[in-house]
Protein backbone atom coordinates (compact mmCIF):
# COMPACT_ATOMS: atom_id res chain seq x y z
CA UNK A 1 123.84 119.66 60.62
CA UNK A 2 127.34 118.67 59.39
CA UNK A 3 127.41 114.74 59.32
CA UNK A 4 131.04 114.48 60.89
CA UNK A 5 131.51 114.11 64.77
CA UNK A 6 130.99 117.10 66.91
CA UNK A 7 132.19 118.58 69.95
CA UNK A 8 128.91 119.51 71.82
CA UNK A 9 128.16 120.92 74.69
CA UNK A 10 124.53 120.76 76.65
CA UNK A 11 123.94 123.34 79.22
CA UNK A 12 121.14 121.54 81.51
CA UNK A 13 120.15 117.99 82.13
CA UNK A 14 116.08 118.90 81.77
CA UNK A 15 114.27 116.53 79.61
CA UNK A 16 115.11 119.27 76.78
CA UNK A 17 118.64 118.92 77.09
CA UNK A 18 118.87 115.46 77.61
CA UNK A 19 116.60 114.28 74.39
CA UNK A 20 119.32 116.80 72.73
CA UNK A 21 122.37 115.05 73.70
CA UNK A 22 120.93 111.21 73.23
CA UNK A 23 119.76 112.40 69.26
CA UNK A 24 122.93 113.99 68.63
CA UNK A 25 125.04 111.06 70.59
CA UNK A 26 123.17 108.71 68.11
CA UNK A 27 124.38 110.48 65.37
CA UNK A 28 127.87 110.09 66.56
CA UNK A 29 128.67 113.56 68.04
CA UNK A 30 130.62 113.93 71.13
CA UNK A 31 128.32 115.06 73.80
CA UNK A 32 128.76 116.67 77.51
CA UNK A 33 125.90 117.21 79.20
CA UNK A 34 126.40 120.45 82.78
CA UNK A 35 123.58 120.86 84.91
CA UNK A 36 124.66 123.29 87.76
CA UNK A 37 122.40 121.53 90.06
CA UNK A 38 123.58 118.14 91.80
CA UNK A 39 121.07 115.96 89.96
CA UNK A 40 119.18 115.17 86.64
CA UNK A 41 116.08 115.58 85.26
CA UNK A 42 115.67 119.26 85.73
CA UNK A 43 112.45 120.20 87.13
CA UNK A 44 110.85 116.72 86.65
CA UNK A 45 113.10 115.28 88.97
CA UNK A 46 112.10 112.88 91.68
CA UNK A 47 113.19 110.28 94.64
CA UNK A 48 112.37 108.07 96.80
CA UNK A 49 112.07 109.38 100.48
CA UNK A 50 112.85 107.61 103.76
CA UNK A 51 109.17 106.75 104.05
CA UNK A 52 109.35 104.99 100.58
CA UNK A 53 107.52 107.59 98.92
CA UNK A 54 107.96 109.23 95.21
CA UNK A 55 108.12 112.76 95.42
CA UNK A 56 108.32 115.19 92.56
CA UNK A 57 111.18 117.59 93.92
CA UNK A 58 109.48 120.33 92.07
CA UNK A 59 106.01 119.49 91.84
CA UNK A 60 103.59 116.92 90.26
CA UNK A 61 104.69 116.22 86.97
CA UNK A 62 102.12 114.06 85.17
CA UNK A 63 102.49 112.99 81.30
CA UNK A 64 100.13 113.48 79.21
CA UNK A 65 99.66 114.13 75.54
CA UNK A 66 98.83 112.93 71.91
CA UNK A 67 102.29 112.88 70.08
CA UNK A 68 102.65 109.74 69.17
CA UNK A 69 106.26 109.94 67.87
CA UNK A 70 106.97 111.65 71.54
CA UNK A 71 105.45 108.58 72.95
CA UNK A 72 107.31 106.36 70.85
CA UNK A 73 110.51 108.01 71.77
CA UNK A 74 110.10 108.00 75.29
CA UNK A 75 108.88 104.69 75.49
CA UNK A 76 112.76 103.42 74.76
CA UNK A 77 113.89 104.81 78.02
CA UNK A 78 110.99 103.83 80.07
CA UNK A 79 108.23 101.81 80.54
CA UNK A 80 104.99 103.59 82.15
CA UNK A 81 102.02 103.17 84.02
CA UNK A 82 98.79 104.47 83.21
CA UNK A 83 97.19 107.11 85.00
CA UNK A 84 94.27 109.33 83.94
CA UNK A 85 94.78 112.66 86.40
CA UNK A 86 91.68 114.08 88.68
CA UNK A 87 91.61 117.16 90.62
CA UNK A 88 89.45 118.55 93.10
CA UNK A 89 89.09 122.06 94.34
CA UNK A 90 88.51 123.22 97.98
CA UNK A 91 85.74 125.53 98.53
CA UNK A 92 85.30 127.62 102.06
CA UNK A 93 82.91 125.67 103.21
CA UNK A 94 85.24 122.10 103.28
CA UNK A 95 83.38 120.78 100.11
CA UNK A 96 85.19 119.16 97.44
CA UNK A 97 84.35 119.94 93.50
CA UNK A 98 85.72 119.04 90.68
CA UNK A 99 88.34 120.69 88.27
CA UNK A 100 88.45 121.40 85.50
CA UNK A 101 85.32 123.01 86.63
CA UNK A 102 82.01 121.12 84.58
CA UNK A 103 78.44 121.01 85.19
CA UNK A 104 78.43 119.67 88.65
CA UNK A 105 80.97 122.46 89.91
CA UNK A 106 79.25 124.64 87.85
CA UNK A 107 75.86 123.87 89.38
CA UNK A 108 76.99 123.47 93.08
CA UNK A 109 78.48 127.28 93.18
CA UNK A 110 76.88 128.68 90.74
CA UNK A 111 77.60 129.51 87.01
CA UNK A 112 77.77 133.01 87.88
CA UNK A 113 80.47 132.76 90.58
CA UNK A 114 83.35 130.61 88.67
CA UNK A 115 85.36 133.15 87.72
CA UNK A 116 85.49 134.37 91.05
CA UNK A 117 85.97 130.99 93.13
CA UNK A 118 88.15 129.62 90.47
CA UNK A 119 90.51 131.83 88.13
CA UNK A 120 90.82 134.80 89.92
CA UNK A 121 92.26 134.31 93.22
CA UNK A 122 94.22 131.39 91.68
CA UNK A 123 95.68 133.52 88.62
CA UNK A 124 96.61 136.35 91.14
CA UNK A 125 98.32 133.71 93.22
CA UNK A 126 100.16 131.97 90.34
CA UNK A 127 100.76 134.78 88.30
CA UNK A 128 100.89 137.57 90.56
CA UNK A 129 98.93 139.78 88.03
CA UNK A 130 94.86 140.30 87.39
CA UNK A 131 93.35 137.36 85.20
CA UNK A 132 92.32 140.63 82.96
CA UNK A 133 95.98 141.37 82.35
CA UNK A 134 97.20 137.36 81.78
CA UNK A 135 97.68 136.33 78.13
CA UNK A 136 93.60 134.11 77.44
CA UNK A 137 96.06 131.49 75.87
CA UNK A 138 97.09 130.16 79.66
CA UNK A 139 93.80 130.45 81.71
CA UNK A 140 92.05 128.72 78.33
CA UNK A 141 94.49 125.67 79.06
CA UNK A 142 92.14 124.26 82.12
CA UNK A 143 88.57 124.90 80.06
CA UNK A 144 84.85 125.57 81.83
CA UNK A 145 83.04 122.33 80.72
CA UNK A 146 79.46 121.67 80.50
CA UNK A 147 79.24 117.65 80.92
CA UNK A 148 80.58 115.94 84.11
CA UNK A 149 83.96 115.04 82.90
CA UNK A 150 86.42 114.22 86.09
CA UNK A 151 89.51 114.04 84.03
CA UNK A 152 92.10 117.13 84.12
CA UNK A 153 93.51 116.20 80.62
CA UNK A 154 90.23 114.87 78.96
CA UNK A 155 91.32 114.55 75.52
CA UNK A 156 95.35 113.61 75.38
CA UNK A 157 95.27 110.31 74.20
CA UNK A 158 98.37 109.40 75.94
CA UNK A 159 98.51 109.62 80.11
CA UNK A 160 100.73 107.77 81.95
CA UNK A 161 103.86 108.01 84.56
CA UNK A 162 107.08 106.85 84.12
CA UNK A 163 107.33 103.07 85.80
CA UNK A 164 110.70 103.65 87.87
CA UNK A 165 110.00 107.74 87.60
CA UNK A 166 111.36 110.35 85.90
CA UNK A 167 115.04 110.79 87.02
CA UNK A 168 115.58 106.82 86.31
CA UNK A 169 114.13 107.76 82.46
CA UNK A 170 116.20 110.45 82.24
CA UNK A 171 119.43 108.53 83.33
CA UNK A 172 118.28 106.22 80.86
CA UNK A 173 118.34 108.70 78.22
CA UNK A 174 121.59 110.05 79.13
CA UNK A 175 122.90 106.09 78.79
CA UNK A 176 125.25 106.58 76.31
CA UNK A 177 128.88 105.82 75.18
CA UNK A 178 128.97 109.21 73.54
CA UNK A 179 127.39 111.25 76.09
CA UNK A 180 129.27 112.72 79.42
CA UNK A 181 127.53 114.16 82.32
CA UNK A 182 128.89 116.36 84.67
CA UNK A 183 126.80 117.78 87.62
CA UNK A 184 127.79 120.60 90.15
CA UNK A 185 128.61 122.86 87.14
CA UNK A 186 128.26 126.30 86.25
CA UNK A 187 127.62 127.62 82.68
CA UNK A 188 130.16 130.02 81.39
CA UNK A 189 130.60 132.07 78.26
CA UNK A 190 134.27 130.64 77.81
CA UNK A 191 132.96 127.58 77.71
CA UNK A 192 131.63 127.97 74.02
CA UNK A 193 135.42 127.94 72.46
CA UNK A 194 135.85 124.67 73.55
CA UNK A 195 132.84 123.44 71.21
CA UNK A 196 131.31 123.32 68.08
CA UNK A 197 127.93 123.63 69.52
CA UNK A 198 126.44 124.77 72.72
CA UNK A 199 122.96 124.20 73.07
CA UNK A 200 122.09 126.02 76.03
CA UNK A 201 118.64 125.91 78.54
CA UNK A 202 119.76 128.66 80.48
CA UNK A 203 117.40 132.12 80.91
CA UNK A 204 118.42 134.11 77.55
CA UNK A 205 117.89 137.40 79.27
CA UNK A 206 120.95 136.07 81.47
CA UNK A 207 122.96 135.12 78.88
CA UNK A 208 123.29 138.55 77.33
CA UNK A 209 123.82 140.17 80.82
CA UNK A 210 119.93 141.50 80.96
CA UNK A 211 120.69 144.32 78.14
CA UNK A 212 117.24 144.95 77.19
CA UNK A 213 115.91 143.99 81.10
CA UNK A 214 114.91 141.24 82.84
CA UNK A 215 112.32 138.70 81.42
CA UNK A 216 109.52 138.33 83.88
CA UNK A 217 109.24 134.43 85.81
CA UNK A 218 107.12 133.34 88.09
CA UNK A 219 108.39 130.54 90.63
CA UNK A 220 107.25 128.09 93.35
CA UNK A 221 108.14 127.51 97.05
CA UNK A 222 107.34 124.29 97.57
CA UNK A 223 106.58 122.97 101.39
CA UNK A 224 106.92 119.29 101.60
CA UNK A 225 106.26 117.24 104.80
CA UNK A 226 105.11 113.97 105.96
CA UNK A 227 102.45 113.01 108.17
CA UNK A 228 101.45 109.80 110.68
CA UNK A 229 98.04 109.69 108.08
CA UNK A 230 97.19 106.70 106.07
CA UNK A 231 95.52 109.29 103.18
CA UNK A 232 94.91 112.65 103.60
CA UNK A 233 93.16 113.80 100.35
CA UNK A 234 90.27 112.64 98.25
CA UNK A 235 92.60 112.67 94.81
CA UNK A 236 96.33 113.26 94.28
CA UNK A 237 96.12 117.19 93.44
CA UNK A 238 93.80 119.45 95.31
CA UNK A 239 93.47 123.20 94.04
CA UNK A 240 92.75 125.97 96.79
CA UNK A 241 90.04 128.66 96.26
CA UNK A 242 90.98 131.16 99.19
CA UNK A 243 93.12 133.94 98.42
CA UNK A 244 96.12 132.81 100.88
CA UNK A 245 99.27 132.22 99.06
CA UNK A 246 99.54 128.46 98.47
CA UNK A 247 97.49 127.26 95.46
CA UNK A 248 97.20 123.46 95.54
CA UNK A 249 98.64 120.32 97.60
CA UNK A 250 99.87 117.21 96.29
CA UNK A 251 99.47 113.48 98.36
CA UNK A 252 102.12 111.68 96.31
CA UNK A 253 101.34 108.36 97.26
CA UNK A 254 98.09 108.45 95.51
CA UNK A 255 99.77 108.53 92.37
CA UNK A 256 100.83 105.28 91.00
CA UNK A 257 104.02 103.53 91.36
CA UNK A 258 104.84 106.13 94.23
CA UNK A 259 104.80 104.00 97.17
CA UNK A 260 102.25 102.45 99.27
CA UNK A 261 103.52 103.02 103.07
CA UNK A 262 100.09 101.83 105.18
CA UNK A 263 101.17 104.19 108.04
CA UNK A 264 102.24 107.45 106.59
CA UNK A 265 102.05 109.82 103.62
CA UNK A 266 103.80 112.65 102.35
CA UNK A 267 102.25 115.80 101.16
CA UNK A 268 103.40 119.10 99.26
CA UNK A 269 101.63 122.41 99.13
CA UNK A 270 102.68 125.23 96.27
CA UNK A 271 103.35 128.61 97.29
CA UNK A 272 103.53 130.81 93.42
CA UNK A 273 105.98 133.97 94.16
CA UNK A 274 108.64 136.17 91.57
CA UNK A 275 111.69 134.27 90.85
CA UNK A 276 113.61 137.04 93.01
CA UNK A 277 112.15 135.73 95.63
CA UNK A 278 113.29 132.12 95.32
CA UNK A 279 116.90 131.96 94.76
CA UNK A 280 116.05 133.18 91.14
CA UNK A 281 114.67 129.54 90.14
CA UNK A 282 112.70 129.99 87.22
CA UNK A 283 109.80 127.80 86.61
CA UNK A 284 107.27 129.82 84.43
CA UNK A 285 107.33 132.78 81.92
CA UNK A 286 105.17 134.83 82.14
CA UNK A 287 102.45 135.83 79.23
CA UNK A 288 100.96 139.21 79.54
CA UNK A 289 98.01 140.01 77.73
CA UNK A 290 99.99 142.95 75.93
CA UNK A 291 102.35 141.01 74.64
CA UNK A 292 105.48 143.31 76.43
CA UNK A 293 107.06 140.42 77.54
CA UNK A 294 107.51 138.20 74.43
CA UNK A 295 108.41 141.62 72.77
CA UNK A 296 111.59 141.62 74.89
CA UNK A 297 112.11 138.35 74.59
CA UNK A 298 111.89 138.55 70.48
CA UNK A 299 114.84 141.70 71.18
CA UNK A 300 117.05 138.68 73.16
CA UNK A 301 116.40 135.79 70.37
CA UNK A 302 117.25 138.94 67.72
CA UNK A 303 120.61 138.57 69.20
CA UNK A 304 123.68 136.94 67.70
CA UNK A 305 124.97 134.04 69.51
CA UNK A 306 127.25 132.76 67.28
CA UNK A 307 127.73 128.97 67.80
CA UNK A 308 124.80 128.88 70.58
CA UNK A 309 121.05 127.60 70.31
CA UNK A 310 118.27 128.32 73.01
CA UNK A 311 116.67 125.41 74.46
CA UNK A 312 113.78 125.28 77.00
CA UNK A 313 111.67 126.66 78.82
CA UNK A 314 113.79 129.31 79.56
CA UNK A 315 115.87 129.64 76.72
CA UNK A 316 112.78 130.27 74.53
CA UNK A 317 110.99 131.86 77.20
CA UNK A 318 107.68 129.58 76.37
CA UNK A 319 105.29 127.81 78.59
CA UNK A 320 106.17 124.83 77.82
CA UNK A 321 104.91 121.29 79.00
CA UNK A 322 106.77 118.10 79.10
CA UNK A 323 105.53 116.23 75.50
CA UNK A 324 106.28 120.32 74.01
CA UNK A 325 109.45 120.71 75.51
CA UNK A 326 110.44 116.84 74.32
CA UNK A 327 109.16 117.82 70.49
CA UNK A 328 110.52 120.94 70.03
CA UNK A 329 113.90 119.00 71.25
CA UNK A 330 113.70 116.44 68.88
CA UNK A 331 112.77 118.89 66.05
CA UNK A 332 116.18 121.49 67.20
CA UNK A 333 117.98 118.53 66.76
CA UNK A 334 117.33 117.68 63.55
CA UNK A 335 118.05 121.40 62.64
C-alpha cells in the first residue's frame, strides 16, 4: 500500500472491519468506519441487561485459538479472562452427555447411534440441508473422540473472554485520533468516489445486484428471556438432540465476567432458519458438498471492483471464526 495518508472508508464495525481501520489508522490513513446497525462489534456484540447480565446479542461468542500474534494483538485492547468452554447435549430421556461427543457419550447411546442423535437432526436444523449434502470440512469441526475429554475446543492453546466484553474491546480498537465512526448508516455505491479505499464487509452477491444469483446463508432467530431461577443449566451451552427447530440454549451468567445476579438468570435458545426469513441477517455461508456455492461465489470475487476489497464473513463468503476473521484482517491490511 502507498505510504502517504489515505482516505478510507470501512463498511462494518465487525471485528474484521475494525482491526482494518485501527492497522491502517496506525499507519496514518484517514479512516471512517459505517455500520448500518446502531452499535459496534458486529455479531460479537454484547451488553449488560437490567438484571446485570452479559448477553451476547447474537449468540455465545467464546475465543479461542492458537495464533499467537492474534493474541498478542488483541491483548492491547483488552484484558481477558480465562475460560475453557464445555457443552452438554440433551438426550430424550432428560440425560445430559457430553459434546464434543467422546467415549462416555459414545458408550451411554451407543457408538452406532451418534450420527443419528447428534449430526443429523442438528445439521438439518442448522443447515437446513442433509449432513450427506454439507461440505465434511464443517461437521469435521466438532470431532467424535475416543477419550473423555469435556472441553469443546480441546486443543486451542488460547481460550479466554474478553474482561469488560466484546463491544468495550471493540470500542477500544476503534480508539483512535485517525479513525471516525458513524453508526445508523447505509452502504452505498456512491460512496466509493469519495475514497481511496473502501474495504467493504457487506454480502458480495449484494454488491453486484445478485447478477449471477443469490449466495446461500443460513441465519439465527434468537429467543432471549429471563427467568426468577438461580441456574437453570448444568454448563453455559446446551445442544438439543430432538428434531424441533431450536438447536442449543445459552445461560449467560455461567460464563465468566457475565454477572452473578443470586435471584435470576437469563437464557437464549437458537432457532437456525434461511436468511429470507430473518430480515436477511446473514450469519453463516453455506458449504455444500458440491462445491455450487463457492463456484458462484468465485464468479462474484472474479468481478472488478475497482477501488473496493471484500472483507468478512460475508464479503468472502467463508465460515469464518473470530481469531480467522481477526488474521485474515490483519494480513488484508498489510496488502
Amino acid at each position: 500500500m502507498d505510504t502517504s495518508a489515505q482516505k478510507i472508508l470501512v463498511v462494518g464495525a465487525g471485528l474484521s472491519g475494525v482491526v482494518i481501520a485501527r492497522e491502517l489508522a496506525e499507519q496514518g490513513h484517514q479512516i471512517t468506519v459505517i455500520d448500518k446497525r446502531d452499535h459496534v462489534a458486529g455479531n460479537a456484540y454484547d451488553y449488560v441487561n437490567e438484571f446485570g447480565i452479559r448477553v451476547h446479542h447474537y449468540g455465545p461468542h467464546l475465543f479461542h485459538t492458537s495464533n499467537d500474534k492474534v493474541v498478542a494483538w488483541l491483548s492491547r485492547f483488552t484484558e481477558w479472562l480465562p475460560y475453557q468452554h464445555k457443552v452438554k447435549a440433551l438426550l430424550s430421556d432428560g440425560r445430559h452427555v457430553t459434546l464434543p461427543v467422546n467415549k462416555e457419550t459414545s458408550d451411554i447411546v451407543g457408538k452406532e447411534n451418534v450420527l443419528d442423535i447428534f449430526f443429523k437432526p442438528y445439521t438439518k436444523k442448522m443447515w437446513g440441508i442433509e449432513l450427506e449434502d454439507l461440505d465434511p470440512t464443517i461437521s469435521q469441526r466438532v470431532p467424535i473422540r475416543d477419550d473423555l475429554n469435556e472441553l469443546y475446543f480441546p486443543n486451542d492453546t488460547f481460550q479466554a473472554l474478553p474482561k469488560e466484553g466484546y463491544t468495550q474491546m471493540v470500542k477500544n480498537i476503534l480508539a483512535h485520533d485517525n479513525i471516525h465512526v458513524q453508526l445508523g448508516v447505509a452502504y452505498n455505491k456512491a460512496m466509493n468516489v469519495e475514497y481511496d479505499r473502501v474495504f467493504n464487509s457487506m454480502p458480495i452477491d449484494e454488491y453486484f445486484e445478485f447478477k449471477h444469483g443469490p449466495l446461500p446463508y443460513r441465519s439465527i432467530k434468537f429467543h432471549t428471556s429471563t427467568v426468577p431461577i438461580p441456574k437453570v443449566l448444568p454448563t453455559a451451552t446446551v445442544n438439543f438432540t430432538h428434531h424441533e427447530p431450536f438447536t442449543r440454549v445459552t445461560e449467560w451468567k455461567i460464563l465468566p465476567g457475565h454477572g452473578n445476579n443470586p435471584a435470576f438468570t437469563t437464557l437464549t435458545i437458537e432457532e437456525p432458519c434461511d436468511y429470507k426469513d430473518n430480515d436477511f441477517e446473514r450469519y453463516y455461508p453455506v458449504k455444500d458438498g458440491g462445491g455450487e456455492n463457492l463456484a458462484r461465489y468465485r464468479l462474484y470475487a472474479a468481478e472488478p471492483s475497482s477501488n473496493v476489497t471484500f472483507i468478512g464473513r460475508c464479503g468472502l463468503y467463508a465460515y469464518l471464526d473470530m481469531h480467522q476473521a481477526i488474521s485474515s484482517a490483519l494480513s488484508i491490511a498489510c496488502q
